[in-house]
PDB file of N, CA and C in Angstrom:
ATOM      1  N   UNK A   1       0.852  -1.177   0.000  1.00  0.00           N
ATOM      2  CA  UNK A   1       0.000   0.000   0.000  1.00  0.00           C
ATOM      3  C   UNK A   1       0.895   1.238   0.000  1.00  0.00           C
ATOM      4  N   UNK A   2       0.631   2.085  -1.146  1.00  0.00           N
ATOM      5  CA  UNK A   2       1.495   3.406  -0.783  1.00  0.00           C
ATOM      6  C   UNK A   2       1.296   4.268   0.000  1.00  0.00           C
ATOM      7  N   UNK A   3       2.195   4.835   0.869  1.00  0.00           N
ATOM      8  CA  UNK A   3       1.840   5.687   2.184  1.00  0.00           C
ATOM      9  C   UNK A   3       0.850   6.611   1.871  1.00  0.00           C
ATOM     10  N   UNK A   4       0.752   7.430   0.869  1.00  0.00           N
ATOM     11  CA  UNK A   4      -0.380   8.548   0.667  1.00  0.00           C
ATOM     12  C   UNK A   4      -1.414   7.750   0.534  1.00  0.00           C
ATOM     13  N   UNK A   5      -2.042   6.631  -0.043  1.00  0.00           N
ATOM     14  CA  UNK A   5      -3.716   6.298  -0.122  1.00  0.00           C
ATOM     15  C   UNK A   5      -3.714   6.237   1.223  1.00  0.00           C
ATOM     16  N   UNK A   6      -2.278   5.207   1.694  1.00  0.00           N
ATOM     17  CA  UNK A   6      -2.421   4.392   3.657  1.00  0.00           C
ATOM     18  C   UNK A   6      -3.347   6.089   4.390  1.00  0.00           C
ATOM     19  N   UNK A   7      -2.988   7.143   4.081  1.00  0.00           N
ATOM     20  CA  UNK A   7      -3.385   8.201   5.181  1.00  0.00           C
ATOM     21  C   UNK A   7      -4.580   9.090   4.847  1.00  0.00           C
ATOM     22  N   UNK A   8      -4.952   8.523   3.583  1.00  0.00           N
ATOM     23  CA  UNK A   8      -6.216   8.973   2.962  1.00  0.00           C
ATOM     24  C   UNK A   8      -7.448   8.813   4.040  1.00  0.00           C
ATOM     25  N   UNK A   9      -8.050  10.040   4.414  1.00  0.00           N
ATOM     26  CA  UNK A   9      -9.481   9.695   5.494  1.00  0.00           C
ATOM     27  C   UNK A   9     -10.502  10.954   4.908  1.00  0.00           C
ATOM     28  N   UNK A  10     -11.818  10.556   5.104  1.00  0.00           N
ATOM     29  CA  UNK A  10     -12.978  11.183   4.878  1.00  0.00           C
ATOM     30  C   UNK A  10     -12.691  12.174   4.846  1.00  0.00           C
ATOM     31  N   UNK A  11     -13.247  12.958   3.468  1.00  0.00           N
ATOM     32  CA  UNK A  11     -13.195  13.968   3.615  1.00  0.00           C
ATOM     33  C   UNK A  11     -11.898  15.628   2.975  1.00  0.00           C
ATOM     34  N   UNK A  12     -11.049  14.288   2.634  1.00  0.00           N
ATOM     35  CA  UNK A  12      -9.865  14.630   1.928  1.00  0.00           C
ATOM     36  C   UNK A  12     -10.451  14.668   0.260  1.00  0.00           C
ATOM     37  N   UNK A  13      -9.549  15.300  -0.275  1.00  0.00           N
ATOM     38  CA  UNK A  13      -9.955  15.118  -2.048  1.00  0.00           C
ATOM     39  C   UNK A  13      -8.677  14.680  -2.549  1.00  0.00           C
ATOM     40  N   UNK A  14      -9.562  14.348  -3.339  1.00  0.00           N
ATOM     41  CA  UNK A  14      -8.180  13.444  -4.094  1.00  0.00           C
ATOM     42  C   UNK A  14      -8.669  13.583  -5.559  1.00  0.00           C
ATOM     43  N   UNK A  15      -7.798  13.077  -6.618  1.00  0.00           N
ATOM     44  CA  UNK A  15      -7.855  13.401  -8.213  1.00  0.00           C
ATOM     45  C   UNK A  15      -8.120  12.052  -8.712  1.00  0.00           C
ATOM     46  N   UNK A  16      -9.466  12.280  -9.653  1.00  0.00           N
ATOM     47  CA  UNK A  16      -9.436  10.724 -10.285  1.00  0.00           C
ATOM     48  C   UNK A  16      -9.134  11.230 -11.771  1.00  0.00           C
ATOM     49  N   UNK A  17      -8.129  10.097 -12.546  1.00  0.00           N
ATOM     50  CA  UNK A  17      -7.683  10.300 -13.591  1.00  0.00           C
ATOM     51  C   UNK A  17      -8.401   9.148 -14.419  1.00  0.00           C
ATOM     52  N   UNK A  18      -9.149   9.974 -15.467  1.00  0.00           N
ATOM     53  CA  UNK A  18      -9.873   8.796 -16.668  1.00  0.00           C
ATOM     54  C   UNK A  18      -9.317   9.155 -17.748  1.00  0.00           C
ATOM     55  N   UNK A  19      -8.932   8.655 -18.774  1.00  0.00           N
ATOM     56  CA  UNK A  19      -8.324   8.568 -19.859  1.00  0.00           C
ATOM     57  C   UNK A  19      -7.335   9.922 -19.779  1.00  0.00           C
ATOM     58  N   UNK A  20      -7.092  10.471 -18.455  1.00  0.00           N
ATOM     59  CA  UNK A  20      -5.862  11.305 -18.664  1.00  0.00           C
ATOM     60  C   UNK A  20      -6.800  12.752 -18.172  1.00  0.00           C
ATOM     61  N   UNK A  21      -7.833  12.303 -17.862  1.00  0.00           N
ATOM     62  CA  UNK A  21      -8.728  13.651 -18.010  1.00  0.00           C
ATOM     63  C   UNK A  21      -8.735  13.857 -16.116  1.00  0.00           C
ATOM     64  N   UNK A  22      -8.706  14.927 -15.406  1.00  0.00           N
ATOM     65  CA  UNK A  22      -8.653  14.564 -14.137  1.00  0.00           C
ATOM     66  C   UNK A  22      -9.914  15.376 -13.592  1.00  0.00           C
ATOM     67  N   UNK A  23     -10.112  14.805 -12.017  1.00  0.00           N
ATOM     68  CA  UNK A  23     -11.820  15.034 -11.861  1.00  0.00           C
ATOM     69  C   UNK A  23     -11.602  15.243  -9.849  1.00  0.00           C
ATOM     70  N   UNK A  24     -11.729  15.996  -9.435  1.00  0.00           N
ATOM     71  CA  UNK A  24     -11.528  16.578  -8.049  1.00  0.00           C
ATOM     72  C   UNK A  24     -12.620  15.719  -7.655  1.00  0.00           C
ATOM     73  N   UNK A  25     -12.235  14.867  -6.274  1.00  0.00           N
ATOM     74  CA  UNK A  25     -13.719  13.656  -6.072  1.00  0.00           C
ATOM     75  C   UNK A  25     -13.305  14.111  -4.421  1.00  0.00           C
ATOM     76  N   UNK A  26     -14.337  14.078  -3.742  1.00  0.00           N
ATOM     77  CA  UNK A  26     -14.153  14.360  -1.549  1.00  0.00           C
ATOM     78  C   UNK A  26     -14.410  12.614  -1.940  1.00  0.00           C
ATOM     79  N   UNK A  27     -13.527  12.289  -0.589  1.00  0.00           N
ATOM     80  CA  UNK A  27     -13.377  10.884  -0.079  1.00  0.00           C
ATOM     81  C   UNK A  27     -14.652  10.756   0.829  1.00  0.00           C
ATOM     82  N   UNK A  28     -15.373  10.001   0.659  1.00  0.00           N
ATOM     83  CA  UNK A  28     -16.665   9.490   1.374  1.00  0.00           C
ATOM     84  C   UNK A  28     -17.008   8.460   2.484  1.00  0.00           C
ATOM     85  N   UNK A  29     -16.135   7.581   2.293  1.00  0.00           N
ATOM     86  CA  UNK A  29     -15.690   6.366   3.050  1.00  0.00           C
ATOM     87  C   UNK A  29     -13.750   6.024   2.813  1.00  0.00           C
ATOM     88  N   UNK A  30     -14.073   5.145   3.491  1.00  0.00           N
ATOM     89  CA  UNK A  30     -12.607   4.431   3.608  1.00  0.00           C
ATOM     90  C   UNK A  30     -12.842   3.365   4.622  1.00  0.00           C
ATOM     91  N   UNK A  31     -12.320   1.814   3.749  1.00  0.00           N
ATOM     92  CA  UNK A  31     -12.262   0.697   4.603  1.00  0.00           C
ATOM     93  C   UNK A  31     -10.522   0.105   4.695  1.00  0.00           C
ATOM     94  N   UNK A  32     -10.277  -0.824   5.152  1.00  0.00           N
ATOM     95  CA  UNK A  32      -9.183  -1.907   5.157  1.00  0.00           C
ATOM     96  C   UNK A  32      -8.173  -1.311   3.569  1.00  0.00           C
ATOM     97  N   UNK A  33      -9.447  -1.538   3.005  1.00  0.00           N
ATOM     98  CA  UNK A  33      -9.437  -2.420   1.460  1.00  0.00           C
ATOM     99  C   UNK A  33      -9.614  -1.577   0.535  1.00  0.00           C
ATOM    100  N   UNK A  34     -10.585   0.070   0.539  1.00  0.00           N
ATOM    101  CA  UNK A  34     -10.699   0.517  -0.431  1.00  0.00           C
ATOM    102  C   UNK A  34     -10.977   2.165  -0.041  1.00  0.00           C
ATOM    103  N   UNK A  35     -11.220   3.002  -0.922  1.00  0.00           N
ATOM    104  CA  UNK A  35     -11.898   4.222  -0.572  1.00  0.00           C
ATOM    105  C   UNK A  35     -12.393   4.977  -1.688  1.00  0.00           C
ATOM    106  N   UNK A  36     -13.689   5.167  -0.803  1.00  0.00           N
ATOM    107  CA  UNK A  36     -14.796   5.593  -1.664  1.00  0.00           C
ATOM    108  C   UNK A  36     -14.998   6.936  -1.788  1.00  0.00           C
ATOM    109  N   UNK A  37     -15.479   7.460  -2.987  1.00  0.00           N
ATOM    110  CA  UNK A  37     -15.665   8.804  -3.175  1.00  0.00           C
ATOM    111  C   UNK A  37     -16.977   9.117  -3.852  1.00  0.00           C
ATOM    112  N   UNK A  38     -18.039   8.882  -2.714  1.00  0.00           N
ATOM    113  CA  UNK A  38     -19.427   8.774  -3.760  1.00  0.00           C
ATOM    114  C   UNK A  38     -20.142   7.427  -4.515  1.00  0.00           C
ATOM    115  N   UNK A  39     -20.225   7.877  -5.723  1.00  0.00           N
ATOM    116  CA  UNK A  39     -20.372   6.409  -6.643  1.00  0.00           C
ATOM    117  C   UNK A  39     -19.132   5.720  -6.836  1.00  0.00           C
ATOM    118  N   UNK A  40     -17.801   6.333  -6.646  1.00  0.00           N
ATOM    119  CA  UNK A  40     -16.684   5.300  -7.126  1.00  0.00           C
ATOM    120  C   UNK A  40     -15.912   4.850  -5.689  1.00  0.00           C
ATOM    121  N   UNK A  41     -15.552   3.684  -6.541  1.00  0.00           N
ATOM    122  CA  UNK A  41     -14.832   2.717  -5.172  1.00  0.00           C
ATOM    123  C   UNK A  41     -13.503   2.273  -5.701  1.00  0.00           C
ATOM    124  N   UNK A  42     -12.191   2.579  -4.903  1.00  0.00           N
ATOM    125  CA  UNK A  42     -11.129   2.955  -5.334  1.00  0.00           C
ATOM    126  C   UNK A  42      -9.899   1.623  -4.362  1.00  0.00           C
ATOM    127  N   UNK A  43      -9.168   0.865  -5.491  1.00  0.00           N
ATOM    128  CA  UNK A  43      -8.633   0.024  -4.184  1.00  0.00           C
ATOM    129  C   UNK A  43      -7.705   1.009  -3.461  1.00  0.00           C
ATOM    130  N   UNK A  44      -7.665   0.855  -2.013  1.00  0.00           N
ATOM    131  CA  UNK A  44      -6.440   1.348  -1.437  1.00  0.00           C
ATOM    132  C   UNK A  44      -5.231   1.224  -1.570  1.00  0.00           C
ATOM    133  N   UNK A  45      -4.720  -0.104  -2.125  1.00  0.00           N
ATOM    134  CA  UNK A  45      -3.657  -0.210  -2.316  1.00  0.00           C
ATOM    135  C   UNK A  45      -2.924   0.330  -3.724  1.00  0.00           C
ATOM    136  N   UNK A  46      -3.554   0.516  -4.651  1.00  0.00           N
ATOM    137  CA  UNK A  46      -3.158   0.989  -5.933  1.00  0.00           C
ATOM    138  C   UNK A  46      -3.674   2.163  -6.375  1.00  0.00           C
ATOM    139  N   UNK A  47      -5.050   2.789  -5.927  1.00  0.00           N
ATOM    140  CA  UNK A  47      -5.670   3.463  -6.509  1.00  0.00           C
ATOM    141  C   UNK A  47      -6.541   3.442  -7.546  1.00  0.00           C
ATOM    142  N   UNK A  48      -6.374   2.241  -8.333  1.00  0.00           N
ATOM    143  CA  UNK A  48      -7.247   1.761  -9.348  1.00  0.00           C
ATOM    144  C   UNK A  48      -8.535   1.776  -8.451  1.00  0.00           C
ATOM    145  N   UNK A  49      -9.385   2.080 -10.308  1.00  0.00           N
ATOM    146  CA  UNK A  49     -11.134   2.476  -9.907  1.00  0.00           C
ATOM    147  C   UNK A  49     -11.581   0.752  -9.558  1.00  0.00           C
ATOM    148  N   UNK A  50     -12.511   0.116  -8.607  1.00  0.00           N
ATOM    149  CA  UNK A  50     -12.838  -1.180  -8.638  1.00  0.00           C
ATOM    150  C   UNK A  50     -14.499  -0.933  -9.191  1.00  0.00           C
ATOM    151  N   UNK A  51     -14.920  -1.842 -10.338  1.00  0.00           N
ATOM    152  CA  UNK A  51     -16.278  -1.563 -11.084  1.00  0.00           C
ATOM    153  C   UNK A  51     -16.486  -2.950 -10.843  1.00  0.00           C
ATOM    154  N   UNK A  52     -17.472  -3.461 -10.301  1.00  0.00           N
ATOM    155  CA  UNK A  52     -17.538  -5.140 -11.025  1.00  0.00           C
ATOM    156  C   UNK A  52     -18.753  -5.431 -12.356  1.00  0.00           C
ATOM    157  N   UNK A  53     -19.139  -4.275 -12.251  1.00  0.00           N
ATOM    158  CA  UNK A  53     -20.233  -4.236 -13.642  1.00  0.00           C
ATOM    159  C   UNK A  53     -19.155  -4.228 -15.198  1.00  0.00           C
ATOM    160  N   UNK A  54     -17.861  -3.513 -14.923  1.00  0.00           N
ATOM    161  CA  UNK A  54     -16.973  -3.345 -15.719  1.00  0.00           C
ATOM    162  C   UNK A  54     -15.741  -4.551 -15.881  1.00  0.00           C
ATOM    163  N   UNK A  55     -16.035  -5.670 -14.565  1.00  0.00           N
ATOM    164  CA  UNK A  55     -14.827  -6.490 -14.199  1.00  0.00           C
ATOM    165  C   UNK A  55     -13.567  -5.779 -13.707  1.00  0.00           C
ATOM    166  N   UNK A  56     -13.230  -4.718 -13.350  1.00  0.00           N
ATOM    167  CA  UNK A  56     -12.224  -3.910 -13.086  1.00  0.00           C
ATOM    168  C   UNK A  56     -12.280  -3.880 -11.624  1.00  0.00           C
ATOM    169  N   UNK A  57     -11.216  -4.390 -11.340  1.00  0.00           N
ATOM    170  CA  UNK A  57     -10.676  -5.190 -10.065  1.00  0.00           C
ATOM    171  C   UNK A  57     -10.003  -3.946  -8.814  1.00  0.00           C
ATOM    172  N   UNK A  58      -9.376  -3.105  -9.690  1.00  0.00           N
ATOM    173  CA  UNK A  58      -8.812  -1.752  -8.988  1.00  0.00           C
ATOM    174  C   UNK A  58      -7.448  -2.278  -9.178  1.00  0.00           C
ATOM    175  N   UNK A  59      -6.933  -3.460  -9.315  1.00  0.00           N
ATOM    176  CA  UNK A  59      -5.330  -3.984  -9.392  1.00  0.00           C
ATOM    177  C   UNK A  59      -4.909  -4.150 -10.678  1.00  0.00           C
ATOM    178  N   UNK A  60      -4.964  -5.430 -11.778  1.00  0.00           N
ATOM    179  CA  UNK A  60      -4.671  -5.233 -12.772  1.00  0.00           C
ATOM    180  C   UNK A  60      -5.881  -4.897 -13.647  1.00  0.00           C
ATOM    181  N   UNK A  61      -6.732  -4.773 -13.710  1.00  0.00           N
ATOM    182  CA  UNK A  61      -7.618  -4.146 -14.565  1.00  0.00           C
ATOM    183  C   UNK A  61      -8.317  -2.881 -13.932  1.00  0.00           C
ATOM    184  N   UNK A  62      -8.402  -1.845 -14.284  1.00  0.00           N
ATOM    185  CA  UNK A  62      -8.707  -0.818 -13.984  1.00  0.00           C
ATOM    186  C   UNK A  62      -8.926   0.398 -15.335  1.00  0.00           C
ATOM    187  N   UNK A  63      -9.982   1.227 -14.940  1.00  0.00           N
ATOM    188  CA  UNK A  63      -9.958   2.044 -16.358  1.00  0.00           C
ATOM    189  C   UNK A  63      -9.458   3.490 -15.556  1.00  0.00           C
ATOM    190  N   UNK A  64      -9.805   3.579 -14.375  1.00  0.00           N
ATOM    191  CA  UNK A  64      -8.864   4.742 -13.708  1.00  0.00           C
ATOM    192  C   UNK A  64      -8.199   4.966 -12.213  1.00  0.00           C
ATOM    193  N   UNK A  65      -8.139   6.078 -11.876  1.00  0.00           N
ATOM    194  CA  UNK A  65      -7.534   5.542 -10.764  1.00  0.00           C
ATOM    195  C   UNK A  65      -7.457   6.875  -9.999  1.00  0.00           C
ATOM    196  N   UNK A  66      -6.952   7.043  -8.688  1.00  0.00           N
ATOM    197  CA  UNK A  66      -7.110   8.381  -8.037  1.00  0.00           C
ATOM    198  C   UNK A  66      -5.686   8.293  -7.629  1.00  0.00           C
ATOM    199  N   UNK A  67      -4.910   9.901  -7.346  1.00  0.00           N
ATOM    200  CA  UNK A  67      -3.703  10.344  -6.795  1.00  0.00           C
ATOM    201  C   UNK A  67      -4.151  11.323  -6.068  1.00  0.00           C
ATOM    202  N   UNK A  68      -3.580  11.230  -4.762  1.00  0.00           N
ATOM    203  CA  UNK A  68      -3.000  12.270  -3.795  1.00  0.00           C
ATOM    204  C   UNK A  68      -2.592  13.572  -3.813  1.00  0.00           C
ATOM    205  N   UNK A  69      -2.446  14.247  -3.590  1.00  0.00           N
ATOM    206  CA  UNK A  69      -2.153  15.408  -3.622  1.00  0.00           C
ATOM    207  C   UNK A  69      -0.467  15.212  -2.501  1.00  0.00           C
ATOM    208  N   UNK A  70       0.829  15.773  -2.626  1.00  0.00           N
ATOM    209  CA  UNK A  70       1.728  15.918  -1.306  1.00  0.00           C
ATOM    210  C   UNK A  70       2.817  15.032  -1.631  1.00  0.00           C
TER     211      UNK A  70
END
């Protein structure tokens, strides 16, 4: 897990990147395992978007993903 998602908590924003295009999202939740920003659910450990309507896992399949700010 990279230290910046590890310290990610409610309420923080973070950047989701889709095809390169970037999108200011507030963090909504946060479990173990993932963090949520609304409708999207983000693994913690990589940042990849997790969809299962899409099969996109948040690890190797993913269509986007969120970065940190720091």
């Amino acid at each position: 897990m990279t230290g910046k998602l590890a310290s990610v908590k409610v309420g923080d924003l973070v950047t989701r990147y889709l095809c390169g295009i970037p999108m200011q999202l507030h963090v909504t939740a946060v479990t173990e395992t993932t963090i949520e920003c609304g409708a999207w659910t983000f693994s913690k450990i990589t940042g990849g978007e997790i969809d299962e309507e899409l099969d996109w896992d948040g690890l190797g399949r993913t269509g986007s993903y969120i970065r940190v700010k720091g």
